[in-house]
Protein backbone atom coordinates (compact mmCIF):
# COMPACT_ATOMS: atom_id res chain seq x y z
CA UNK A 1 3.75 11.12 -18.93
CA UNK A 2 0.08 11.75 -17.39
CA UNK A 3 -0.26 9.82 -13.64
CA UNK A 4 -2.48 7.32 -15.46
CA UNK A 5 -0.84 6.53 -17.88
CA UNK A 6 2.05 5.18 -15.55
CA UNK A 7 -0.38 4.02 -13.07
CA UNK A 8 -2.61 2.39 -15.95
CA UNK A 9 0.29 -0.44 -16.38
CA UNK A 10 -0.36 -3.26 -13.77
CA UNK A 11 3.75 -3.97 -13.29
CA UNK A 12 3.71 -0.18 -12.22
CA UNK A 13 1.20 -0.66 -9.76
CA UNK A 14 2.54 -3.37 -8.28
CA UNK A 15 6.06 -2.04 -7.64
CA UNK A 16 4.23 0.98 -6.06
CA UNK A 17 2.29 -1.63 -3.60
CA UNK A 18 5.75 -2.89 -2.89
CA UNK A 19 7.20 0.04 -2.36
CA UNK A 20 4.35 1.00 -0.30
CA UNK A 21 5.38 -1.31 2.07
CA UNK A 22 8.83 0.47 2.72
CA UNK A 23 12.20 1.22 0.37
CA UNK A 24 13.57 -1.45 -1.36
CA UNK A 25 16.07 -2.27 -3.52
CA UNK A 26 15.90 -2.47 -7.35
CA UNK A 27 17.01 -6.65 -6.94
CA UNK A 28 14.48 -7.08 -4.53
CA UNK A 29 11.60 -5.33 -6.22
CA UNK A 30 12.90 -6.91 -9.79
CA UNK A 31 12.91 -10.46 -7.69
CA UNK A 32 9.42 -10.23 -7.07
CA UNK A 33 7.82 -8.57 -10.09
CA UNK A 34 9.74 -11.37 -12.03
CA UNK A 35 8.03 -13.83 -10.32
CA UNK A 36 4.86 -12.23 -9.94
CA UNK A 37 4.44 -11.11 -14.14
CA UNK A 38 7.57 -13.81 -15.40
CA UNK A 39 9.17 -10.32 -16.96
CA UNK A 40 12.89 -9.94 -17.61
CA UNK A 41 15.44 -7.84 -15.40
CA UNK A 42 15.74 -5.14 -17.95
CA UNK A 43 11.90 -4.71 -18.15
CA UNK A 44 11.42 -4.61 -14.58
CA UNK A 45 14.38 -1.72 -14.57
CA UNK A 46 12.54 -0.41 -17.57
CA UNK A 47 8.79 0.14 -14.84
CA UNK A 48 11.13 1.43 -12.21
CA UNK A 49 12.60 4.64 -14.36
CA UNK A 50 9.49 5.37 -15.78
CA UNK A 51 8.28 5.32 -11.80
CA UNK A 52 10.99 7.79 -10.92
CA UNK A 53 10.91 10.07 -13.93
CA UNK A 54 7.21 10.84 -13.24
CA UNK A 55 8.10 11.42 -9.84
CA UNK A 56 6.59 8.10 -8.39
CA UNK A 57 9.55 6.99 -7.11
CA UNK A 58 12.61 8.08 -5.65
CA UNK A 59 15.70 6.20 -5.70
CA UNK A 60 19.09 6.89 -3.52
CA UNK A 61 22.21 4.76 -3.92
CA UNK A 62 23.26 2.64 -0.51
CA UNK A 63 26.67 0.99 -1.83
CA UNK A 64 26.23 -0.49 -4.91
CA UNK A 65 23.37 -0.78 -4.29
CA UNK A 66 20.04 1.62 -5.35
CA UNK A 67 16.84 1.50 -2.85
CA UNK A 68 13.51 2.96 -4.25
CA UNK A 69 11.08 4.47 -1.98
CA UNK A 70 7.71 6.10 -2.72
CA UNK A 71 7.39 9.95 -3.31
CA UNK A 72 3.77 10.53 -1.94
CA UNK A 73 3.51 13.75 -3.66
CA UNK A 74 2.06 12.51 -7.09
CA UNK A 75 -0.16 10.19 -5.09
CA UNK A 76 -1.82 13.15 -3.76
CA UNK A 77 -2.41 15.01 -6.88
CA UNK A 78 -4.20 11.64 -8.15
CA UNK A 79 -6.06 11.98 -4.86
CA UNK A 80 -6.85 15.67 -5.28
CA UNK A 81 -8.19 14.85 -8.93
CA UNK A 82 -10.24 11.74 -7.28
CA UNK A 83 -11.92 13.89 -4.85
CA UNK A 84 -14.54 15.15 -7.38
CA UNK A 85 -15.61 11.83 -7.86
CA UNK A 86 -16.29 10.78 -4.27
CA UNK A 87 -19.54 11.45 -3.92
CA UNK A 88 -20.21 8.63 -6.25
CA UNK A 89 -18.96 6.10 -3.59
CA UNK A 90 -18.82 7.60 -0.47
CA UNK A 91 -22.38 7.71 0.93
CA UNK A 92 -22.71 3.43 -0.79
CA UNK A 93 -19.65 2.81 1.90
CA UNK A 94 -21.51 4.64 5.02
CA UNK A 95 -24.45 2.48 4.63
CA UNK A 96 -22.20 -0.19 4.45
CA UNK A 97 -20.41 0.44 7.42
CA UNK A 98 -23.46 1.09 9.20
CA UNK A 99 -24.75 -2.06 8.23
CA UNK A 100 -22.08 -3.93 8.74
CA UNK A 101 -21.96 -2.36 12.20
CA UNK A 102 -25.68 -3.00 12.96
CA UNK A 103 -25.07 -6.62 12.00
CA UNK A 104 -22.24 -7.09 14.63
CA UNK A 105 -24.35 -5.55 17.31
CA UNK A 106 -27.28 -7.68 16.22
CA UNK A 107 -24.57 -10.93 16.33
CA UNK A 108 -23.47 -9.47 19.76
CA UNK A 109 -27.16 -9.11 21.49
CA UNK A 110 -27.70 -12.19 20.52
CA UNK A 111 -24.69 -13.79 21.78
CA UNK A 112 -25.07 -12.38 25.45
CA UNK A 113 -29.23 -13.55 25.02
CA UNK A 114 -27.76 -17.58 24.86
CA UNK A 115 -25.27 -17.01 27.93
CA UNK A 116 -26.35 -18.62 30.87
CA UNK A 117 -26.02 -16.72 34.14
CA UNK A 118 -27.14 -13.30 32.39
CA UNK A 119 -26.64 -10.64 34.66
CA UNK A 120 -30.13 -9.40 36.31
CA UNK A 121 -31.31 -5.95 34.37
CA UNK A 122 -29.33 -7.18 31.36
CA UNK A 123 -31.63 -5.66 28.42
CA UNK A 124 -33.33 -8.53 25.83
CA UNK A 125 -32.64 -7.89 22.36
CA UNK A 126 -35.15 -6.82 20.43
CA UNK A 127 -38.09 -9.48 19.65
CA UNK A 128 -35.91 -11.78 21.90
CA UNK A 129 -38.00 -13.66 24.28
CA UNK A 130 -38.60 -12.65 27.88
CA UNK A 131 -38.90 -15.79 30.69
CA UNK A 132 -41.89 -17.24 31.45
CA UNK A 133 -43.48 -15.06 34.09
CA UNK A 134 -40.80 -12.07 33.95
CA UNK A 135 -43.35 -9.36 32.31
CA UNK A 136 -46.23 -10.77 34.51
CA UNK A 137 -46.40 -7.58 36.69
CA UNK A 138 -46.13 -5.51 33.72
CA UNK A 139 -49.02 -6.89 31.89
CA UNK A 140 -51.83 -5.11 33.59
CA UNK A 141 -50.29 -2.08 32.93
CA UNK A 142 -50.19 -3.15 29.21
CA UNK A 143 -53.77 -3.68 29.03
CA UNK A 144 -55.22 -0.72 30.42
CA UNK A 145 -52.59 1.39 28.24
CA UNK A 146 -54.35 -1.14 25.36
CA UNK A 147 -57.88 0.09 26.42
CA UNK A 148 -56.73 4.18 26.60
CA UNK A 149 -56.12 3.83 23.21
CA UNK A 150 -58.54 5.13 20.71
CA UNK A 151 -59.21 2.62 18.20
């Protein structure tokens, strides 16, 4: 069976996520995917063999009882296979990140601009507003840098 095809099937997926998670055993992974999808024992036995013969899943008996743990190794051939498609979605989730991380500085600036009792040098966001009178001894400088200017 082709890795899609046995990660196509939602129940599959799911007992992977669980299994994710750590080993389990077949009662507790059948007592939440029969909750979870309202499937029968035998069905939810039926997901976990098709998990372990494609190599999914591993399984190792403790007792009576059988724990299932996840073999990483098909996981990374899915990944491998993935890899060419990357591109597609990897440069949209930089921006993001960088957005996402200019908006927490932004948030940040901000936040430290309302605190009272500002530590003296503390930089001004930008197009936050200075105190009345603080830029007074820099404002003839400003103007004859104004008048250099060619217009």
């Amino acid at each position: 069976m082709h890795a899609f095809d046995v990660l196509g099937e939602p129940v599959r997926r799911r007992i992977l996520e669980l299994l994710a998670e750590g080993e389990r055993s077949a009662g507790s992974v059948c007592e939440v995917i029969r909750a979870e999808f309202g499937i029968s024992q035998p069905a939810v036995s039926q997901h976990l063999r098709v998990l372990r013969d494609s190599g999914f899943a591993t399984v190792r008996p403790q007792g009576a009882r059988r724990l299932y743990a996840v073999n990483p190794e098909p996981l990374r051939e899915v990944d491998d296979w993935l890899g060419h498609f990357r591109r597609f979605w990897t440069p949209p989730l930089h921006a993001l990140a960088t957005e996402l991380a200019r908006g927490r500085r932004e948030r940040r600036l901000a936040a430290e601009a309302d605190r009272p009792g500002q530590p003296a040098g503390a930089t001004q966001p930008a197009g936050a507003q200075e105190p009345a009178g603080a830029s007074a001894s820099a404002a003839p400088e400003n103007e004859r840098a104004e008048q250099r200017r060619p217009g």
